[in-house]
C-alpha atoms as a PDB file:
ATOM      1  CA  UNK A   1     -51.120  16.227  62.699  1.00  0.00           C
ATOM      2  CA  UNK A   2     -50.670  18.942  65.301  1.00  0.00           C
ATOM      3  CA  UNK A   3     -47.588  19.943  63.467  1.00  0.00           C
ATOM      4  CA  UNK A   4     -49.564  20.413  60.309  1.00  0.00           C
ATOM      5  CA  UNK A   5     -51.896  22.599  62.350  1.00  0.00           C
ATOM      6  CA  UNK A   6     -49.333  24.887  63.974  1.00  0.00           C
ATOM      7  CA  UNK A   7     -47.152  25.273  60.298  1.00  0.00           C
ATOM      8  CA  UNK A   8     -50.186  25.746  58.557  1.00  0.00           C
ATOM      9  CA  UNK A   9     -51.373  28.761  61.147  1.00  0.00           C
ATOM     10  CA  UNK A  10     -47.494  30.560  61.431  1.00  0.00           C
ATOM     11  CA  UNK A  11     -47.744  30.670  57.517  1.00  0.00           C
ATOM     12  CA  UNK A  12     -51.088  32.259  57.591  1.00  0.00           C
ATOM     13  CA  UNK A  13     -49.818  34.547  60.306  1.00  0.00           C
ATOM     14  CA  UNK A  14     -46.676  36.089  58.081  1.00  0.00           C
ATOM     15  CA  UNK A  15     -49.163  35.807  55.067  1.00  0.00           C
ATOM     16  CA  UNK A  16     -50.890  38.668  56.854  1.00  0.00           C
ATOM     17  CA  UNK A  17     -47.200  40.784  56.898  1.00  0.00           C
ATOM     18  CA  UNK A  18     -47.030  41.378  53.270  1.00  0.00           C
ATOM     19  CA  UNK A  19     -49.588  41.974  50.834  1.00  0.00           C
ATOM     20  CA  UNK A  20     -48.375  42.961  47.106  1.00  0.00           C
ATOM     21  CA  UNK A  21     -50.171  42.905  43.230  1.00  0.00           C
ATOM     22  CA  UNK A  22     -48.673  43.116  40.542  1.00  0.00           C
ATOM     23  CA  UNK A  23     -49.354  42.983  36.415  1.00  0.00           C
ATOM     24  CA  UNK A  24     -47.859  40.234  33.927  1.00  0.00           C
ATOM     25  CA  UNK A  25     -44.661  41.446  32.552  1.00  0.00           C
ATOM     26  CA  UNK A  26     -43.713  40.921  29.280  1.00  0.00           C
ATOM     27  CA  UNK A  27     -40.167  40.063  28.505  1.00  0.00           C
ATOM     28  CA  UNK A  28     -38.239  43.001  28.655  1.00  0.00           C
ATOM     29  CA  UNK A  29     -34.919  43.273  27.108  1.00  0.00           C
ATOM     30  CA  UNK A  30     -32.269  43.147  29.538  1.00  0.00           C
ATOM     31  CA  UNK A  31     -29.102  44.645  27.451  1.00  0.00           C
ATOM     32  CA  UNK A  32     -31.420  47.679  26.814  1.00  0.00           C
ATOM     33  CA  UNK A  33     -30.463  50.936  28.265  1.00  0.00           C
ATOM     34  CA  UNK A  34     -32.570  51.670  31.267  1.00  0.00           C
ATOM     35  CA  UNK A  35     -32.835  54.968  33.036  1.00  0.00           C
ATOM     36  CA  UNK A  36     -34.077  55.179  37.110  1.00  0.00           C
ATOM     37  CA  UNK A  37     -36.322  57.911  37.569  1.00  0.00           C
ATOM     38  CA  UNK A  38     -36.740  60.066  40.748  1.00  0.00           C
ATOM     39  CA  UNK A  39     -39.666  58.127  42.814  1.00  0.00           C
ATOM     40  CA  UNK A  40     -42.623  60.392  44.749  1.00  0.00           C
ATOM     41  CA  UNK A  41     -42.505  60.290  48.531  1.00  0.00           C
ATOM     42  CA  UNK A  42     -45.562  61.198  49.729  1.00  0.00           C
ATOM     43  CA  UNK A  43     -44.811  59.797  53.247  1.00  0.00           C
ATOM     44  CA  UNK A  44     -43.434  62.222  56.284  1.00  0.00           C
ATOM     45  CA  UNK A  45     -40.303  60.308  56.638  1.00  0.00           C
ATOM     46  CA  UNK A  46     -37.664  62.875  54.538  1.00  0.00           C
ATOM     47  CA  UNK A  47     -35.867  61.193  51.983  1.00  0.00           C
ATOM     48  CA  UNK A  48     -37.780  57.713  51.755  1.00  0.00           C
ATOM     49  CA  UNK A  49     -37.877  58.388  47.604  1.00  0.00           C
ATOM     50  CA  UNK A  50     -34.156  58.536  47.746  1.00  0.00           C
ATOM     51  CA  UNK A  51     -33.782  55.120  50.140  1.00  0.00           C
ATOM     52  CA  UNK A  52     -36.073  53.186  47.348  1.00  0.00           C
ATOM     53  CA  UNK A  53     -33.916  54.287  44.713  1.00  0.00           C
ATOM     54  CA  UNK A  54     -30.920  53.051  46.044  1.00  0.00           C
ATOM     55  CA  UNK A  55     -32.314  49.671  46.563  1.00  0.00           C
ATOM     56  CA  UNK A  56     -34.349  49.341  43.401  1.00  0.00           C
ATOM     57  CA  UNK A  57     -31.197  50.411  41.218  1.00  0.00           C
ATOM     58  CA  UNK A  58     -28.908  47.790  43.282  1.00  0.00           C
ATOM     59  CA  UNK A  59     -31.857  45.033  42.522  1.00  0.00           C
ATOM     60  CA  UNK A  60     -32.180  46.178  38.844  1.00  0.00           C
ATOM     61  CA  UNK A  61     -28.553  45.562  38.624  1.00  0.00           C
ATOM     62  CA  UNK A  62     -28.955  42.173  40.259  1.00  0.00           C
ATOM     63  CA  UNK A  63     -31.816  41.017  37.790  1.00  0.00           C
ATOM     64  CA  UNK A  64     -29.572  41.774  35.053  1.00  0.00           C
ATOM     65  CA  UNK A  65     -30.068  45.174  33.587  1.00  0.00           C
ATOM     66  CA  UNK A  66     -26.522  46.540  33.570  1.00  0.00           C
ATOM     67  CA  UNK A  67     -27.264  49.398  31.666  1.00  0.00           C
ATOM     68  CA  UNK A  68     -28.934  51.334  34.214  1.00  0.00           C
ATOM     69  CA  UNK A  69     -28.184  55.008  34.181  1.00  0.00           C
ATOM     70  CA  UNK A  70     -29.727  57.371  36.864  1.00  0.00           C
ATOM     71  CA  UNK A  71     -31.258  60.395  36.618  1.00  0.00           C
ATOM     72  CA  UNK A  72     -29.126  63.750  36.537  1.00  0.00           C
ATOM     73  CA  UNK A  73     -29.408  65.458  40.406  1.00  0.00           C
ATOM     74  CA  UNK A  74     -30.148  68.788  38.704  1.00  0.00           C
ATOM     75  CA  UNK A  75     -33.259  66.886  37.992  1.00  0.00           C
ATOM     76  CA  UNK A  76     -34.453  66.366  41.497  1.00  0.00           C
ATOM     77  CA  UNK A  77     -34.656  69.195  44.115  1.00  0.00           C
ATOM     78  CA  UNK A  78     -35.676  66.312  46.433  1.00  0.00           C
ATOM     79  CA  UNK A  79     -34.917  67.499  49.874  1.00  0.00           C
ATOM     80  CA  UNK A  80     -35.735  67.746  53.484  1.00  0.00           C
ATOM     81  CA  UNK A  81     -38.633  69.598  52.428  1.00  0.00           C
ATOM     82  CA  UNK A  82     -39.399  69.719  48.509  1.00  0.00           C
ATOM     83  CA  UNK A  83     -39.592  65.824  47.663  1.00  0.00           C
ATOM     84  CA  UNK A  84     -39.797  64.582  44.199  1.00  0.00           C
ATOM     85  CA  UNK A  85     -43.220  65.235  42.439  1.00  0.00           C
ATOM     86  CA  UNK A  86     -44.993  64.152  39.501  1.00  0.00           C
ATOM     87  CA  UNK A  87     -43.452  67.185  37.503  1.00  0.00           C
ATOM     88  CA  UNK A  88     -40.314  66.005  38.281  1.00  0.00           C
ATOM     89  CA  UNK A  89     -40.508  62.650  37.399  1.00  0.00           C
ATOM     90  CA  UNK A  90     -42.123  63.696  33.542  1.00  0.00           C
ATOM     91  CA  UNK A  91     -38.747  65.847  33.265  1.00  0.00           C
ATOM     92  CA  UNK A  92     -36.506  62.870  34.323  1.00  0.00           C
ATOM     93  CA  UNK A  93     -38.959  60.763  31.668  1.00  0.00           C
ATOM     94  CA  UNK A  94     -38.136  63.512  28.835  1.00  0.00           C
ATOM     95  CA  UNK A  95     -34.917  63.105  30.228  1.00  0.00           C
ATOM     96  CA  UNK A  96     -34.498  59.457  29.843  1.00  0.00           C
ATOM     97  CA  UNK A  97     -36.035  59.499  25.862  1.00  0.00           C
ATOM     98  CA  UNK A  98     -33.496  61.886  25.018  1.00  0.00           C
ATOM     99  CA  UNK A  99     -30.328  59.867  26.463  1.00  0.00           C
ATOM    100  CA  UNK A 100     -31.562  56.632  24.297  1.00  0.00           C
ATOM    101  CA  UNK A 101     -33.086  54.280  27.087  1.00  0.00           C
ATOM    102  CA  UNK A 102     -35.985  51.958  26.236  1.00  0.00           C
ATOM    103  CA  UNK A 103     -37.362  51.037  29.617  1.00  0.00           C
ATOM    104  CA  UNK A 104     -37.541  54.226  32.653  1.00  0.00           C
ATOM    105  CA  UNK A 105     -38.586  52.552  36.270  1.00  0.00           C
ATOM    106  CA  UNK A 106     -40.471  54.643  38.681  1.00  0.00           C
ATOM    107  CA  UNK A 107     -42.683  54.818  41.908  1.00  0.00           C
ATOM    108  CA  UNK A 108     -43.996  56.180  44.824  1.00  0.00           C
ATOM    109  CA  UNK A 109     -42.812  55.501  48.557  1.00  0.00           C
ATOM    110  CA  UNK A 110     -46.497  55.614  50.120  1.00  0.00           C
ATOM    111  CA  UNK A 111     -45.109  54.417  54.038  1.00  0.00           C
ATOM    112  CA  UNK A 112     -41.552  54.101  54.555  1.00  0.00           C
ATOM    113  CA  UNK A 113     -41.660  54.388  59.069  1.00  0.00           C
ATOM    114  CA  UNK A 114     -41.241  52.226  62.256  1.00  0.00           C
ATOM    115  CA  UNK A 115     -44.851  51.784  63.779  1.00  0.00           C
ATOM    116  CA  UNK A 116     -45.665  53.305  67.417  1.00  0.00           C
ATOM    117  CA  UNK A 117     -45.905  50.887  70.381  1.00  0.00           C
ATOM    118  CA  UNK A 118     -43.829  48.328  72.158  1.00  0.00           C
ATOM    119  CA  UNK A 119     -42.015  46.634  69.001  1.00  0.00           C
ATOM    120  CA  UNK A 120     -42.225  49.427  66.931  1.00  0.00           C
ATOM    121  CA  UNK A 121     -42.231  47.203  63.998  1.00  0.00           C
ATOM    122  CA  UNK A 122     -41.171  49.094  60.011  1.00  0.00           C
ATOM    123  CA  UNK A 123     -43.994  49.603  58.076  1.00  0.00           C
ATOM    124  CA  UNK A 124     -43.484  50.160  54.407  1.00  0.00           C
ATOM    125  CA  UNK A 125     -45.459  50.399  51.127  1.00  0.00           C
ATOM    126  CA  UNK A 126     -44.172  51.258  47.874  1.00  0.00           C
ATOM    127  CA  UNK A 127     -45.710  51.343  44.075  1.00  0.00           C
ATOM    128  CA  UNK A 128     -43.196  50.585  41.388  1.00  0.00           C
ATOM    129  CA  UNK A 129     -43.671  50.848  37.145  1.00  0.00           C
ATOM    130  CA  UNK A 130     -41.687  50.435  34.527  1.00  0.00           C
ATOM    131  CA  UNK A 131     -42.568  52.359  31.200  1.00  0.00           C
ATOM    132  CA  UNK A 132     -41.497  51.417  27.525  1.00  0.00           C
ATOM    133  CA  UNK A 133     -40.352  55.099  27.120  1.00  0.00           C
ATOM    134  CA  UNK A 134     -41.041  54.563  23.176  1.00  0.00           C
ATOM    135  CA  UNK A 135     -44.575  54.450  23.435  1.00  0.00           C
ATOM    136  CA  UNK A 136     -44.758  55.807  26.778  1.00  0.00           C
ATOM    137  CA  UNK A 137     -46.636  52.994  28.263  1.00  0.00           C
ATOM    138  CA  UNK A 138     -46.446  51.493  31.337  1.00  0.00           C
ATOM    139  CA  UNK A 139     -45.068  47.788  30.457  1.00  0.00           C
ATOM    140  CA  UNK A 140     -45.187  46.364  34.089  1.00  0.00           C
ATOM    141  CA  UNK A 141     -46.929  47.809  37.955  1.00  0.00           C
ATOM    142  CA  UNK A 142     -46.781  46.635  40.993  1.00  0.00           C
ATOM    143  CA  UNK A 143     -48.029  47.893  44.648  1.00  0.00           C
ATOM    144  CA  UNK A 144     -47.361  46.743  47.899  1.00  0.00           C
ATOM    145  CA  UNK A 145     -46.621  46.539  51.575  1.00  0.00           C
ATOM    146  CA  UNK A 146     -45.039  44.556  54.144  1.00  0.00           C
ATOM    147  CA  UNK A 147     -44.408  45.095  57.812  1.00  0.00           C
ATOM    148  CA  UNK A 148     -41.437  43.492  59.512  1.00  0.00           C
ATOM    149  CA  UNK A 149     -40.595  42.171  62.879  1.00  0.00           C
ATOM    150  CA  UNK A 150     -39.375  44.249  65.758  1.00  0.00           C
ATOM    151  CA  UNK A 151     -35.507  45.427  65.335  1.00  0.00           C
ATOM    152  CA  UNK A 152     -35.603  44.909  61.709  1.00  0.00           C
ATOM    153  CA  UNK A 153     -34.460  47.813  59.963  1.00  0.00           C
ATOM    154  CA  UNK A 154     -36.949  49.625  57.158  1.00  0.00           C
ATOM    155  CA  UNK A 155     -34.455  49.298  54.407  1.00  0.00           C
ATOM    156  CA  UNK A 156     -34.528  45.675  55.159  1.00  0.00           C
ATOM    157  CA  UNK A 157     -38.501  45.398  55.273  1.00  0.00           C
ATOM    158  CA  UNK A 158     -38.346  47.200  51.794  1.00  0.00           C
ATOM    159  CA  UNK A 159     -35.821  45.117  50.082  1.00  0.00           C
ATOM    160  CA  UNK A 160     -37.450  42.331  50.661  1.00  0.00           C
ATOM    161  CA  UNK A 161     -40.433  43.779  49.832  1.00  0.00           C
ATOM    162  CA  UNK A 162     -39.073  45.266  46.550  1.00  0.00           C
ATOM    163  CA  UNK A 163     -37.393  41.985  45.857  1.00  0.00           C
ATOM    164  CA  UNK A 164     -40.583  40.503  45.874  1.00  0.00           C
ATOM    165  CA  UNK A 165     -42.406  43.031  43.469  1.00  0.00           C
ATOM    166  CA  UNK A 166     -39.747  42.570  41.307  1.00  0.00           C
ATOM    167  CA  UNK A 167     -39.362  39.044  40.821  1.00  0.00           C
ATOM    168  CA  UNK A 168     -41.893  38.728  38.285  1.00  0.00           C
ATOM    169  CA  UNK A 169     -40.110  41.279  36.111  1.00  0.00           C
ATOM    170  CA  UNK A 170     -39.018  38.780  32.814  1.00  0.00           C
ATOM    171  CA  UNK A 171     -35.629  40.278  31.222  1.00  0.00           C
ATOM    172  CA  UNK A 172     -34.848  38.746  28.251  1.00  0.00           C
END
């Protein structure tokens, strides 16, 4: 019984890590062509957009969708100081209608940092979408955060994190 007790309170203890939502998803058609937007940083860490791109496309990928084509950099000025913006990701969706895809995933990096004290634990929270780009509708959201233990790296708090958004994406 007192190993019931002490399981029971370590899972509610990393329940409190992560906390994500996330919409239905219908079943999306995997051999489509999909196109991976720029995503918003509106954190201070420089170039946290570009870091959830890298793992979002490699978990796309991994899911299945194969025919995942990237934005064109001359769409992006996202630098040290000019990050991605919502202007920039309606040209990348313009762009993505006019090369053919069906299905355009975006976001926003919202905390993407290691937090201040002794651990310094990474803190990150992200918002991901995907949008049918032939009605322009968003098909599938999600939202969410997740801190990790000291020494873990960010990238590794948000693939897990993204991993877990995106495992109720359906592809057909």
């Amino acid at each position: 019984m007192k190993r019931w007790i002490i399981a029971c309170l370590g899972l509610l203890l990393l329940a409190g890590c992560a906390v994500t939502d996330r919409t239905s998803s219908p079943a999306l058609e995997k051999n489509a062509k999909w196109a991976l937007l720029p995503m918003e940083n509106h954190t201070e860490t420089p170039q946290a957009s570009l870091r959830m791109e890298a793992i979002t496309e490699t978990i796309l990928r991994v899911k299945g969708a194969m025919n995942l084509e990237k934005y064109p950099s001359n769409l992006t000025q996202d630098n040290l100081f000019e990050p991605a913006d919502a202007k920039t990701v309606e040209a990348a969706i313009n762009w993505a209608q006019q090369s053919g895809a069906r299905y355009a995933v975006t976001g926003t990096v919202n905390e993407w940092r290691y937090k201040t004290g002794v651990d310094g634990e990474p803190a990150v929270g992200v918002t991901i979408k995907v949008i049918d780009l032939q009605t322009r509708q968003v098909v599938w959201d999600a939202a969410g955060a997740r801190t990790g233990w000291g020494r873990e790296a960010v990238s590794a708090t948000a693939q897990k994190l993204l991993e877990d958004l995106t495992g109720s994406i359906k592809l057909k």
